[in-house]
Protein backbone atom coordinates (compact mmCIF):
# COMPACT_ATOMS: atom_id res chain seq x y z
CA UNK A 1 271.04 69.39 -106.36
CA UNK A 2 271.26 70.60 -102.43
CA UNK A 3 274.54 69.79 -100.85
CA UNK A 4 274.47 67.23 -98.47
CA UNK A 5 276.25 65.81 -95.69
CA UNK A 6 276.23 61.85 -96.22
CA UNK A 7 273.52 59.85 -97.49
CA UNK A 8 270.70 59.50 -95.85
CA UNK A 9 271.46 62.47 -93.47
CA UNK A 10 268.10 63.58 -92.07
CA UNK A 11 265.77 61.09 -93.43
CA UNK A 12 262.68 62.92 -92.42
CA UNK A 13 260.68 61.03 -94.87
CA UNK A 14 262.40 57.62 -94.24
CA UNK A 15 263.20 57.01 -97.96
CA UNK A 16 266.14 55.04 -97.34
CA UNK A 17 264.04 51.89 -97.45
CA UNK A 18 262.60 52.65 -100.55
CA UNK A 19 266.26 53.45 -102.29
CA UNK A 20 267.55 50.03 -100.30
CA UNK A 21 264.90 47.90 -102.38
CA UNK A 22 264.95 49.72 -105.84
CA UNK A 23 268.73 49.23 -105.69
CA UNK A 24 268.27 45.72 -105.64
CA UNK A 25 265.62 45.34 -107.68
CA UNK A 26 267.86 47.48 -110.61
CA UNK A 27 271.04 45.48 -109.56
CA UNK A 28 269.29 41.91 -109.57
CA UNK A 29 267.86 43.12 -113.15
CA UNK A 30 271.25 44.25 -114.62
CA UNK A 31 272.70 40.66 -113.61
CA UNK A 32 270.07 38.80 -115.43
CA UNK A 33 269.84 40.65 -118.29
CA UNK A 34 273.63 40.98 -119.03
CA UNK A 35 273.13 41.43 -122.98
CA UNK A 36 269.51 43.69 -122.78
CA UNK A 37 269.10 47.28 -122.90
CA UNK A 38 269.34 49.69 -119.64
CA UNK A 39 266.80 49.79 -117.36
CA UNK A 40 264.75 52.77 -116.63
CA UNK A 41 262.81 53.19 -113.50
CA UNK A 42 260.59 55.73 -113.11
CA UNK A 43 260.52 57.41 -109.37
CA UNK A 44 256.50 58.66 -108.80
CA UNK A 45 255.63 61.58 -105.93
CA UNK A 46 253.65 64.26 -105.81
CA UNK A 47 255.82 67.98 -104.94
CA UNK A 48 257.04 67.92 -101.21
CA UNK A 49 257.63 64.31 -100.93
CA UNK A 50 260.39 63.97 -101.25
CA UNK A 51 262.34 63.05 -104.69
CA UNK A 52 265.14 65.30 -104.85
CA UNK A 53 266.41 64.09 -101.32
CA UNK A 54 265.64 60.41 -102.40
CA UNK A 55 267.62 61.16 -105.66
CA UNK A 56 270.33 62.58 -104.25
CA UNK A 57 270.81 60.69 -101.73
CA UNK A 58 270.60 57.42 -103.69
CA UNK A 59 273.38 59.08 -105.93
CA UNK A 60 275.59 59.31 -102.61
CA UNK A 61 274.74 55.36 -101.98
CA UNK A 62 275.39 53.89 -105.36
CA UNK A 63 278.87 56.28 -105.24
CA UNK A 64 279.89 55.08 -102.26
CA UNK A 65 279.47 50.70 -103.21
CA UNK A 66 281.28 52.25 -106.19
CA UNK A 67 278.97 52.16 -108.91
CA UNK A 68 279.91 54.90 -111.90
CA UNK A 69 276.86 57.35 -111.29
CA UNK A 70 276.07 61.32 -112.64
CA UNK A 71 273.01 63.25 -111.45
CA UNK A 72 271.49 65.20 -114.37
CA UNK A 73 269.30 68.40 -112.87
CA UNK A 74 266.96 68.25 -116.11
CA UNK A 75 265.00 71.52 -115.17
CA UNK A 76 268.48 73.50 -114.44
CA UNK A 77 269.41 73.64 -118.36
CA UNK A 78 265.71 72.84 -120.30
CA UNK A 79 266.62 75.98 -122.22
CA UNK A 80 268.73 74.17 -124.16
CA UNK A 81 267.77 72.85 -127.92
CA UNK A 82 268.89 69.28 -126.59
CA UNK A 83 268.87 67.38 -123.64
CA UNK A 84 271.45 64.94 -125.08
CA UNK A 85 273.76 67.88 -124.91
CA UNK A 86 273.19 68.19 -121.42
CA UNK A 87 273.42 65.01 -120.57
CA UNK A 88 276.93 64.10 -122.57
CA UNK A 89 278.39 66.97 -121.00
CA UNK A 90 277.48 65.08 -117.77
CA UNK A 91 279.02 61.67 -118.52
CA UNK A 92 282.19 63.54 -120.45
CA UNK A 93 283.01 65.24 -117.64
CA UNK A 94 282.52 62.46 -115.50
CA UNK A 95 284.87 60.08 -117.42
CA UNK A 96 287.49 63.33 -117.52
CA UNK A 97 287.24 63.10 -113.69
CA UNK A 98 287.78 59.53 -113.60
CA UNK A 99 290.15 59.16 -115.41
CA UNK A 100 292.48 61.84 -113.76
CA UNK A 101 291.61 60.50 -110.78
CA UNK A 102 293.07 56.86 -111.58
CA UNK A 103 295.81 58.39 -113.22
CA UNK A 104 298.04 55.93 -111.59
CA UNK A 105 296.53 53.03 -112.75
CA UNK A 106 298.40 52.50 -116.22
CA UNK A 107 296.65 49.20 -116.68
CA UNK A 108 293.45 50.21 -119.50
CA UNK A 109 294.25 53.69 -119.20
CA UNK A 110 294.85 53.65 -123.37
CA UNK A 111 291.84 51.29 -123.69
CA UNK A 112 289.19 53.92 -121.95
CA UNK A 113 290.70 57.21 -123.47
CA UNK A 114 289.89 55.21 -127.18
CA UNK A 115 286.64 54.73 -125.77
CA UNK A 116 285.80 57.88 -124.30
CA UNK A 117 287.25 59.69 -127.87
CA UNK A 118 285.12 57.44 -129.66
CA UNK A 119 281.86 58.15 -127.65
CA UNK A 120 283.04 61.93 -128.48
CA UNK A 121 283.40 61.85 -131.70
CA UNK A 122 279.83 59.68 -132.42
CA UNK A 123 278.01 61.76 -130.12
CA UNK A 124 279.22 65.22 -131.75
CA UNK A 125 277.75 63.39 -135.07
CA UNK A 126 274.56 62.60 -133.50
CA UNK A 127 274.29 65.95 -131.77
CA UNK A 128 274.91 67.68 -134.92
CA UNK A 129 271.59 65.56 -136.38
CA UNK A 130 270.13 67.14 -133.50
CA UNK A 131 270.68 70.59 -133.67
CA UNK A 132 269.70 70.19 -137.45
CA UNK A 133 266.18 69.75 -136.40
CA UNK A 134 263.63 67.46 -137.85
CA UNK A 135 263.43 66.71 -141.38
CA UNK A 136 261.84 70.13 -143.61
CA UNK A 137 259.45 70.03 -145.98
CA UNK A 138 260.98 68.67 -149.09
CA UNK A 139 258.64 67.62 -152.74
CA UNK A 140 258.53 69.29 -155.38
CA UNK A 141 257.47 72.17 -153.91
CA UNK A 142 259.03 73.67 -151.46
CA UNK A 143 258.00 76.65 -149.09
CA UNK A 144 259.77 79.29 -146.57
CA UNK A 145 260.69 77.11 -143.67
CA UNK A 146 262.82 74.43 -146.15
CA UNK A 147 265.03 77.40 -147.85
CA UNK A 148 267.56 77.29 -145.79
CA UNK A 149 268.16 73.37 -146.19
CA UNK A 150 267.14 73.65 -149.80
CA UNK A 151 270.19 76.59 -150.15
CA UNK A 152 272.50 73.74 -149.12
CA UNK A 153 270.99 71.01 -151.49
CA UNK A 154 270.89 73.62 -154.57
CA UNK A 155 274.09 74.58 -153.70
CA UNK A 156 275.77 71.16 -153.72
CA UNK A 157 273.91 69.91 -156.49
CA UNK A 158 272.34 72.10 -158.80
CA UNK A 159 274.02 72.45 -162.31
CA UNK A 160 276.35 74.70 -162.34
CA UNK A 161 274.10 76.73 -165.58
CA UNK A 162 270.82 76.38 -163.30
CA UNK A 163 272.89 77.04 -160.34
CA UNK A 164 272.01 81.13 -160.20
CA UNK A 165 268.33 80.21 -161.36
CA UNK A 166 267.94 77.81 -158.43
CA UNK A 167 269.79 80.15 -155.96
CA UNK A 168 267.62 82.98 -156.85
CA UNK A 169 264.61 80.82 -156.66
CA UNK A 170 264.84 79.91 -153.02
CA UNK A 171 265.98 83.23 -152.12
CA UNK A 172 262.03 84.28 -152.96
CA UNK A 173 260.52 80.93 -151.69
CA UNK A 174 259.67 83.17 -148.42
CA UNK A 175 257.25 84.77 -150.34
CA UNK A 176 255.82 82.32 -152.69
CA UNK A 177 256.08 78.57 -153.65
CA UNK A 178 258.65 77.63 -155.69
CA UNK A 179 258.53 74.55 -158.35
CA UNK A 180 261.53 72.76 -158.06
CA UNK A 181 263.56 70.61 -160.41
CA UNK A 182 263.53 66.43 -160.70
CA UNK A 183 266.96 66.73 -160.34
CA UNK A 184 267.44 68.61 -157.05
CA UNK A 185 264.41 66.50 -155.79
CA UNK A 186 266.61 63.50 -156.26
CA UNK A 187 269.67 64.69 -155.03
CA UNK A 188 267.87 65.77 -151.95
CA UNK A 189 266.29 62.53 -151.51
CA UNK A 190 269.81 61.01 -151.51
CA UNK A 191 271.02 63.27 -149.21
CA UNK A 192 268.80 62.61 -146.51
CA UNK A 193 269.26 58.58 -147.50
CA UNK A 194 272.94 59.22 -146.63
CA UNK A 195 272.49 61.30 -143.71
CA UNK A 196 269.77 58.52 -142.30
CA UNK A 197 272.75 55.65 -142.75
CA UNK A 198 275.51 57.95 -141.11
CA UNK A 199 273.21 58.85 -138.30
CA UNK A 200 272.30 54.86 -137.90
CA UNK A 201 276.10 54.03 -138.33
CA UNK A 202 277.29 57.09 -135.49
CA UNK A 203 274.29 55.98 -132.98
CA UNK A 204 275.59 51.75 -133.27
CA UNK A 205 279.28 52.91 -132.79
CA UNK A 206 278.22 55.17 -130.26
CA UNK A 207 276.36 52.86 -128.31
CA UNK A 208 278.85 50.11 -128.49
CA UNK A 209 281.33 52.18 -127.40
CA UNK A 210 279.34 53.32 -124.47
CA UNK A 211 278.47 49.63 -123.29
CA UNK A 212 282.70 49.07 -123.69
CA UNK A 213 283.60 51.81 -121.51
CA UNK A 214 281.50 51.38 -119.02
CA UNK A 215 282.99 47.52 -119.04
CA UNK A 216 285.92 48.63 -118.97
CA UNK A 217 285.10 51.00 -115.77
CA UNK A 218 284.18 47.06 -113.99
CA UNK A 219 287.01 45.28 -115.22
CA UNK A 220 290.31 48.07 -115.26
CA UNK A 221 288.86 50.46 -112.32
CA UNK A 222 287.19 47.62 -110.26
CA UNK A 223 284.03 49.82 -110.24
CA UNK A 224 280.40 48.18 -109.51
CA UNK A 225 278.15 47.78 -112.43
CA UNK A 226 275.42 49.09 -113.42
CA UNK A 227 276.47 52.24 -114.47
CA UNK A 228 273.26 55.01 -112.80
CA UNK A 229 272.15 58.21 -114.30
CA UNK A 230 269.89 59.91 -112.21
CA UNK A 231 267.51 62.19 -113.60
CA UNK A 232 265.36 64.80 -111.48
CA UNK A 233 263.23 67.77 -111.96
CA UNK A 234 262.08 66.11 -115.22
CA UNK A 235 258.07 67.28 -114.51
CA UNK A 236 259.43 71.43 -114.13
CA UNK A 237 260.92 71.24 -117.81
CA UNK A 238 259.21 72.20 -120.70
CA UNK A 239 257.05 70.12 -121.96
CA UNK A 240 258.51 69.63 -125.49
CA UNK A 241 262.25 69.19 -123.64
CA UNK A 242 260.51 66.41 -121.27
CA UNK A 243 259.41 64.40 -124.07
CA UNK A 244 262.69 65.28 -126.11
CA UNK A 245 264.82 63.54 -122.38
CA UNK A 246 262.25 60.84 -122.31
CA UNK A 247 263.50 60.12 -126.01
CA UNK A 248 266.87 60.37 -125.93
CA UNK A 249 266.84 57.67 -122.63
CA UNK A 250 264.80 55.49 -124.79
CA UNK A 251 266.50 55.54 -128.34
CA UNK A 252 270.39 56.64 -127.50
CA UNK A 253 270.96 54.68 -123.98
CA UNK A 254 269.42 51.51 -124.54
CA UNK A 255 272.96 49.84 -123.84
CA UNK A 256 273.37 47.08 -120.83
CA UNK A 257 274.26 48.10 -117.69
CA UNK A 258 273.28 51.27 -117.70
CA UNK A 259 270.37 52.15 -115.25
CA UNK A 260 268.26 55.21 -115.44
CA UNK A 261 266.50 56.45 -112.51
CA UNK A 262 264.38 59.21 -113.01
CA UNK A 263 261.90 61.22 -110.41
CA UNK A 264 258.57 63.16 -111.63
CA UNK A 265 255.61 63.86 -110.67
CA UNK A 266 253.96 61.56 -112.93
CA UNK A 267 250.53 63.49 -112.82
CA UNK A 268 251.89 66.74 -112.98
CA UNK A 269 254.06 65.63 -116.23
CA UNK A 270 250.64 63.93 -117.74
CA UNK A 271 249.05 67.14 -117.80
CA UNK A 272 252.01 68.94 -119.13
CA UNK A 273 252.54 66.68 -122.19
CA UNK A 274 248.65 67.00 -122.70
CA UNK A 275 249.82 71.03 -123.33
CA UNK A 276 251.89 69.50 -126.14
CA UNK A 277 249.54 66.36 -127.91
CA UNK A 278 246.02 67.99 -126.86
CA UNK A 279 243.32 66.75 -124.30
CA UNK A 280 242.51 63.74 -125.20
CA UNK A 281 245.98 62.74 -125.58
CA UNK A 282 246.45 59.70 -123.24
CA UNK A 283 249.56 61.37 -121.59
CA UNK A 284 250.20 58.51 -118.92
CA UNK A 285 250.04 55.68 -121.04
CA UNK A 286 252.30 57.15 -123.55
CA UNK A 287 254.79 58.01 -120.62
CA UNK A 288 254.72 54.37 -119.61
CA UNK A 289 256.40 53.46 -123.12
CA UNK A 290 259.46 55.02 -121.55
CA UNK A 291 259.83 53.32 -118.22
CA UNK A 292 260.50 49.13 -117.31
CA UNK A 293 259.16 50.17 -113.98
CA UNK A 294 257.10 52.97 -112.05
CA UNK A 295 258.10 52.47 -108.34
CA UNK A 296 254.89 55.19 -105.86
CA UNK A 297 257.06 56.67 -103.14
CA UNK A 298 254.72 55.80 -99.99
CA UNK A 299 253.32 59.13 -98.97
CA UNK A 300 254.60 60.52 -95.49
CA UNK A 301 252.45 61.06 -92.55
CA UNK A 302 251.49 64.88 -92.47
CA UNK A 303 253.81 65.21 -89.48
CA UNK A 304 256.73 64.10 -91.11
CA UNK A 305 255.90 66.10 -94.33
CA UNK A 306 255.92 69.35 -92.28
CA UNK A 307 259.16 68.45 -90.58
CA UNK A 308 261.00 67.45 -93.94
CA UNK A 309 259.65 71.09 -94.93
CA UNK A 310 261.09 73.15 -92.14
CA UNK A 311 264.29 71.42 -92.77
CA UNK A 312 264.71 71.91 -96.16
CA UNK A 313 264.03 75.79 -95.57
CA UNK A 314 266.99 75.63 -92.99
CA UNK A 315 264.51 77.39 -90.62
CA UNK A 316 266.53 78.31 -87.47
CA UNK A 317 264.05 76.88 -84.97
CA UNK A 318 265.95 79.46 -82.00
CA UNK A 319 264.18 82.02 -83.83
CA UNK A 320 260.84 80.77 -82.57
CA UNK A 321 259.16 80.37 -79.41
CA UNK A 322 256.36 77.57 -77.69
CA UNK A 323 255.41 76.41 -74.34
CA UNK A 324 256.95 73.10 -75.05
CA UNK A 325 260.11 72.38 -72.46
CA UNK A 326 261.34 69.77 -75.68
CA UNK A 327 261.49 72.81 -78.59
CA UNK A 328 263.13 70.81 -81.71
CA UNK A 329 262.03 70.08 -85.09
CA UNK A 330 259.75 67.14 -83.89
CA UNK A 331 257.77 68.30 -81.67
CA UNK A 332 257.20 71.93 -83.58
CA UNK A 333 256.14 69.31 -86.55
CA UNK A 334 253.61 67.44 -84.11
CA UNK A 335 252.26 70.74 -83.10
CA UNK A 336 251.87 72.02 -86.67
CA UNK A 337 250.48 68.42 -87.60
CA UNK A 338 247.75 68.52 -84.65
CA UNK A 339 246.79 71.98 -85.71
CA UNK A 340 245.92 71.55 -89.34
CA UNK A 341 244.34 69.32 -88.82
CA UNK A 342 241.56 70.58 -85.95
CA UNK A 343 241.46 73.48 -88.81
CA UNK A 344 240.62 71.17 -91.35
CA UNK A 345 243.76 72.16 -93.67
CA UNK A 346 243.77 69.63 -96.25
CA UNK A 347 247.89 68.00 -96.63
CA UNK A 348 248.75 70.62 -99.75
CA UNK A 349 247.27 73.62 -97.58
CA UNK A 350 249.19 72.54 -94.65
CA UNK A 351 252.11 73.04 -96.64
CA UNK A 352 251.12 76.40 -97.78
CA UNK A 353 251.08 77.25 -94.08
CA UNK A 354 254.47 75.57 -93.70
CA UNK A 355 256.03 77.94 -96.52
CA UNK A 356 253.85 81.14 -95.13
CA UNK A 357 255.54 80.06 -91.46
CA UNK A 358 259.06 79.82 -93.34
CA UNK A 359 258.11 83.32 -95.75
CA UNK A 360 257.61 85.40 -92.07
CA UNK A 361 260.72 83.88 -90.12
CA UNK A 362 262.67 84.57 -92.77
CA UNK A 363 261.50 88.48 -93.09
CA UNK A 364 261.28 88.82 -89.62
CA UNK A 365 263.36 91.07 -86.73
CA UNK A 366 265.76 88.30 -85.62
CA UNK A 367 265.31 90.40 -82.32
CA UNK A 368 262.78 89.47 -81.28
CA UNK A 369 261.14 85.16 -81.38
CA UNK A 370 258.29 84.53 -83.00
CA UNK A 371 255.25 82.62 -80.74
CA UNK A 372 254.43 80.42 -82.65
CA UNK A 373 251.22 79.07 -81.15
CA UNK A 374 249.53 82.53 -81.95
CA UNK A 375 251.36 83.27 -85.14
CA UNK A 376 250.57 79.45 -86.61
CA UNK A 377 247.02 79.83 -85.78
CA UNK A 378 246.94 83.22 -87.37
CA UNK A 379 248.23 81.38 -90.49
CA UNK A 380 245.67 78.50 -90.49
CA UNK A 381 242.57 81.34 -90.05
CA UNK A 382 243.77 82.35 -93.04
CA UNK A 383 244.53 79.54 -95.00
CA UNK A 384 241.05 77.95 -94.25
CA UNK A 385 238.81 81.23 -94.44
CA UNK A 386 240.67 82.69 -97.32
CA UNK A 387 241.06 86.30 -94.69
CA UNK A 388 242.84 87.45 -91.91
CA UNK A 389 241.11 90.57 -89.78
CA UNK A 390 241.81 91.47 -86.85
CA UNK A 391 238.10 92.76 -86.68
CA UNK A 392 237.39 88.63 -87.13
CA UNK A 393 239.41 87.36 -84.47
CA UNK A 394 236.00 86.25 -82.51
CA UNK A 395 235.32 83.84 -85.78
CA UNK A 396 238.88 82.56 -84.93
CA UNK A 397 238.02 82.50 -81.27
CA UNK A 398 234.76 80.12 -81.60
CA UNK A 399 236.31 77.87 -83.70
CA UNK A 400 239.71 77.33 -81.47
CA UNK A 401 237.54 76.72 -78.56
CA UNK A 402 236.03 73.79 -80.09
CA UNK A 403 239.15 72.39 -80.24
CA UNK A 404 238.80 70.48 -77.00
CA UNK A 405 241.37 68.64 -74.38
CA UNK A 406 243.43 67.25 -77.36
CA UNK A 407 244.67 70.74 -78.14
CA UNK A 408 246.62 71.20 -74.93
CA UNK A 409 250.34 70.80 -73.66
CA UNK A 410 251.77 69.40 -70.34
CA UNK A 411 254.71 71.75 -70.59
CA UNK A 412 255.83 69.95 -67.02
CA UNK A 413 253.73 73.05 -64.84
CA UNK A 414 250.58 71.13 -65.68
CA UNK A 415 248.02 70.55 -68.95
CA UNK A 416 248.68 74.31 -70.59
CA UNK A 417 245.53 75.22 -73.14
CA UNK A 418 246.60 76.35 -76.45
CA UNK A 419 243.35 77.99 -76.46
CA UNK A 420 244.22 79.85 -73.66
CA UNK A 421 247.62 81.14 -74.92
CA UNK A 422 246.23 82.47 -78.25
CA UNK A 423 243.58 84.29 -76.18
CA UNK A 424 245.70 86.10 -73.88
CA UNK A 425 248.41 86.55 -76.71
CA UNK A 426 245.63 88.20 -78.70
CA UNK A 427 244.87 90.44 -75.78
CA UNK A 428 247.91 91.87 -75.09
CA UNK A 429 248.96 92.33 -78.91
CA UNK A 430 246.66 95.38 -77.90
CA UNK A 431 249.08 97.39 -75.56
CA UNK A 432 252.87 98.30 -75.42
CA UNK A 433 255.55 96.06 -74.17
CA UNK A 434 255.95 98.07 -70.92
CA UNK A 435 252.21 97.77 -69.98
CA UNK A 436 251.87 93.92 -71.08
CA UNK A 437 254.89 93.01 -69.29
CA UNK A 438 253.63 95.03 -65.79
CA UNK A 439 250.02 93.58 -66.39
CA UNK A 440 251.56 90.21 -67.10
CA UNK A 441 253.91 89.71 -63.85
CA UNK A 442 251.17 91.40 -61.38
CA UNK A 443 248.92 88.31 -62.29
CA UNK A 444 251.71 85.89 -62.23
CA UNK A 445 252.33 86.98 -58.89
CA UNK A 446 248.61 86.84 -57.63
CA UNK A 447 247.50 83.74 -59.31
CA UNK A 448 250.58 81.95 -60.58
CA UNK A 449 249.44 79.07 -63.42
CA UNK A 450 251.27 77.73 -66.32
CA UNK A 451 249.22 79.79 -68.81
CA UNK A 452 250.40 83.30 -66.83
CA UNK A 453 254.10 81.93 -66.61
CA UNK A 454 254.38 81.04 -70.36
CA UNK A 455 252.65 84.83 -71.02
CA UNK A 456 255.90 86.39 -68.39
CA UNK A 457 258.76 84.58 -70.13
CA UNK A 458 257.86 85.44 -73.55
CA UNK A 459 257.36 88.87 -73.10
CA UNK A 460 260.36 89.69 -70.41
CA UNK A 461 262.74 89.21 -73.81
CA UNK A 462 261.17 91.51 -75.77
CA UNK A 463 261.00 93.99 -72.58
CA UNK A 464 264.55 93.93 -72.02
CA UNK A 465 265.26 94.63 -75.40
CA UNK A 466 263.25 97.40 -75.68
CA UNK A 467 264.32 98.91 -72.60
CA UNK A 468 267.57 98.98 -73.45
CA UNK A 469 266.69 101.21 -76.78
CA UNK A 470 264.11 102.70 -74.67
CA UNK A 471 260.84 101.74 -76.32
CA UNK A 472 257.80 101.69 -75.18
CA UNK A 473 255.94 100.55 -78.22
CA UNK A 474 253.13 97.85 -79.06
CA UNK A 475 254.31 94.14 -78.62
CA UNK A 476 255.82 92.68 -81.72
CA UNK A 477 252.62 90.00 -81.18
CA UNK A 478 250.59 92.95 -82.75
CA UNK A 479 252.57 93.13 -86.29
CA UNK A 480 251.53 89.05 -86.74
CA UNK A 481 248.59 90.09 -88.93
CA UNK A 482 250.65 91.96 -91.37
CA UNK A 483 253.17 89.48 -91.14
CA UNK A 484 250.79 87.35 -92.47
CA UNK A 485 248.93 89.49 -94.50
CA UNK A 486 252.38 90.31 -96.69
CA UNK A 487 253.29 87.18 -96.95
CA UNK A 488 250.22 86.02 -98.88
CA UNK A 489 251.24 88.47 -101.42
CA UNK A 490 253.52 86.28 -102.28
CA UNK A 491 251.75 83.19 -101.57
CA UNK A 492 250.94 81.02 -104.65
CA UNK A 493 247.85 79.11 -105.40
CA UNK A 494 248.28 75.52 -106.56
CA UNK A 495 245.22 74.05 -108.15
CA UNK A 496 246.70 70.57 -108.37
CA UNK A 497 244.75 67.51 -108.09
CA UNK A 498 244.77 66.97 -103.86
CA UNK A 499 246.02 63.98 -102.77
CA UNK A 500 245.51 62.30 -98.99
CA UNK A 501 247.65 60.64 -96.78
CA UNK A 502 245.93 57.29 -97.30
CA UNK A 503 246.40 57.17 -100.73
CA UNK A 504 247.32 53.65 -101.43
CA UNK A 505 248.67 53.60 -104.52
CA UNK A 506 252.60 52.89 -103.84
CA UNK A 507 253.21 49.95 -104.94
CA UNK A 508 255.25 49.01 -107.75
CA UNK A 509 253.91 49.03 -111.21
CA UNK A 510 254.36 47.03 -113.40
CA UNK A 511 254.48 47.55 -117.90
């Protein structure tokens, strides 16, 4: 989870609204259904819309009307044999932390430290099922993969003048199959009968115990109920661990007043549980078994997509240059937006350009700005012809000029051409800093226009600077191309299904 300053800090994406009504809707639900199970609502956007900022900052909301709340990052331990264990680390330390932290409060202080033991010692049981694994292969004959549980079986209730035979037997059962005896059959049948009823009896106490403590949180601490887990990065895990969190929600947590909120990318997780149950698996209606509701984050304008991107990076925006007088996050967003889109990026590729804009400020001499209206047009040749060549800059010439009137800037000096600035930009990428900058102010001087100004002041930087070290080298315009050109080396394609700005599909569903 990113650290944050206060909830809803930098709302970009204007999610705030969307957390506002699912609150209600999951607080309205816990009131009427006092004695049901939790509730699980299922938060549905694509990658880049949001849902990490909307989960965390939902977290930071439900904290602060002092509802009992843990974030679980499901992607950030999906190595692990078990999400339970994950998430009853989460909640233990939470209650821990609680619990110190009202250490004052004497009243129910003996009540919740039974109840938080008890929840311990149930969910070590239930874990320990877990780690187990599924049920082996068990008949009467048995083969490699059930020796090891068979070994425990033979060895608890073979007879004690077979017991050597029957040790020996399933010793060698990794290379053949082994007959086994009535009589271990049935004792192994009993076993797992008794280990079925303890599991049963450890999942009712520990659910019980659960639903108390978090009571007791309401009616001791004064807290807010329901009690919210929020679950994110769910559609990065592994498949089989996915499914495994999905399941544990479901079967282990179904206690009132307990609200689950978790974020995916409910397409992206389809496809990945299709990896698991084949291709004709009907992934999304077997995810719906998991969720009460599936709440569509509206998808953000373009514009405000780009912005929330540039953000996130923590992109230092005094690193980069443009002729407009207002140079903040908006308006670098509505000329990134306007561009794009007169390149015909679709909304994914005009976040790839977003992330190949963040790769090169990031790698870039801090020196020296970056103008961006020649370096983000660079970026969107090559985003939309699959190429960048200097050789080709004609092709990128023809197309900018078609761009018309809307692709221009009153910078306060009068309507400035961003057609214009690329072409003289690409010109003098050509020469050294000493020659551009002498070339630049003799027109300025002899036919002074917003277009020749913008060229002086960017360059008269970068002249100073090198004069100082005394260089007299090509402009730092001219290294754009391999800017761009090593950054696609680490650019990654992303064949996902597109998706368009007008999608519709964000209203609630309902199971």
């Amino acid at each position: 989870m990113g650290i944050i300053i206060s909830a809803w800090h930098n709302d970009l994406l204007e999610r705030k609204t969307d957390a506002n009504y699912l609150y209600r809707l999951i607080k309205g639900r816990a009131a009427q259904h006092k004695t049901a199970g939790s509730i699980v609502i299922n938060v549905d956007a694509r990658w880049g819309q949001g849902k990490s900022y909307f989960i965390d900052n939902m977290y930071l909301d439900v904290i602060k009307k002092r509802h009992p709340a843990i974030t679980i990052d499901a992607w950030k331990y999906d190595y692990v044999d078990d999400p339970y264990t994950y998430v009853m680390a989460e909640l233990d330390e939470y209650f821990e932390t609680l619990i110190a932290r009202n250490k004052r409060k004497k009243t129910g202080k003996e009540k919740i430290l039974e109840k938080v033991d008890a929840i311990r010692a149930n969910a070590g049981k239930l874990l320990w099922v877990g780690l187990k694994g599924a049920a082996k292969r068990a008949g009467r004959f048995v083969v490699a993969e059930g020796a090891d549980e068979m070994m425990e079986v033979v060895e608890q209730y073979a007879p004690t003048s077979l017991l050597k035979e029957a040790k020996g037997a399933v010793e060698d059962v990794e290379n053949k199959i082994v007959q086994v005896s009535d009589t271990i059959i049935s004792a192994y049948i009993k076993k797992r009968l008794d280990d079925f009823s303890e599991t049963k009896e450890s999942l009712e106490n520990f659910r019980v115990n659960l639903a108390s403590l978090i009571d007791l949180l309401h009616t001791e601490y004064g807290m807010q109920l329901p009690m919210y887990i929020f679950v994110d990065e769910l559609d990065r895990c592994r498949p089989t661990y996915a499914i495994q969190m999905l399941e544990r929600i479901k079967h282990l947590f179904d206690i009132p007043n307990l609200a689950f909120v978790v974020a995916t990318d409910t397409t992206s997780l389809s496809h990945s549980i299709k990896a698991v149950y084949g291709s004709e698996f009907d992934s999304k209606q077997y995810l719906q078994r998991f969720f009460h509701r599936t709440y569509k984050l509206p998808i953000a304008s373009r514009e405000k997509i780009i912005a929330a991107l540039i953000m996130r990076n923590g992109t230092s925006l005094d690193l980069w240059r443009s002729p407009d007088d207002n140079q903040n996050i908006n308006s670098y967003a509505s000329f990134f937006d306007i561009t794009s889109r007169k390149f015909g990026l679709t909304v994914r590729q005009a976040e790839q350009s977003i992330h190949i804009l963040n790769d090169i400020t990031n790698a870039a001499d801090t020196q020296f700005k970056l103008e961006i209206t020649y370096l983000y047009c660079l970026i969107c040749e090559f985003i939309s012809e699959g190429d960048l060549e200097r050789s080709n800059f004609s092709r990128l010439q023809d197309k900018i000029k078609r761009f018309g009137s809307e692709w221009t800037i009153d910078n306060g000096g009068g309507d400035l051409s961003y057609y214009g600035i690329v072409s003289s930009l690409h010109e003098i990428s050509k020469t050294t800093i000493f020659k551009a900058l002498k070339s630049s102010q003799a027109q300025k001087n002899s036919n002074y226009s917003p277009l020749n100004e913008y060229i002086y002041i960017t360059l008269k930087p970068e002249y100073e600077i090198k004069r100082q070290m005394n260089r007299d080298d090509i402009v730092e315009l001219s290294t754009y191309y391999d800017l761009i050109n090593r950054a696609k080396n680490s650019y990654m394609e992303d064949d996902e299904d597109e998706y368009t700005e007008s999608d519709p599909e964000h209203f609630e569903k309902f199971r």
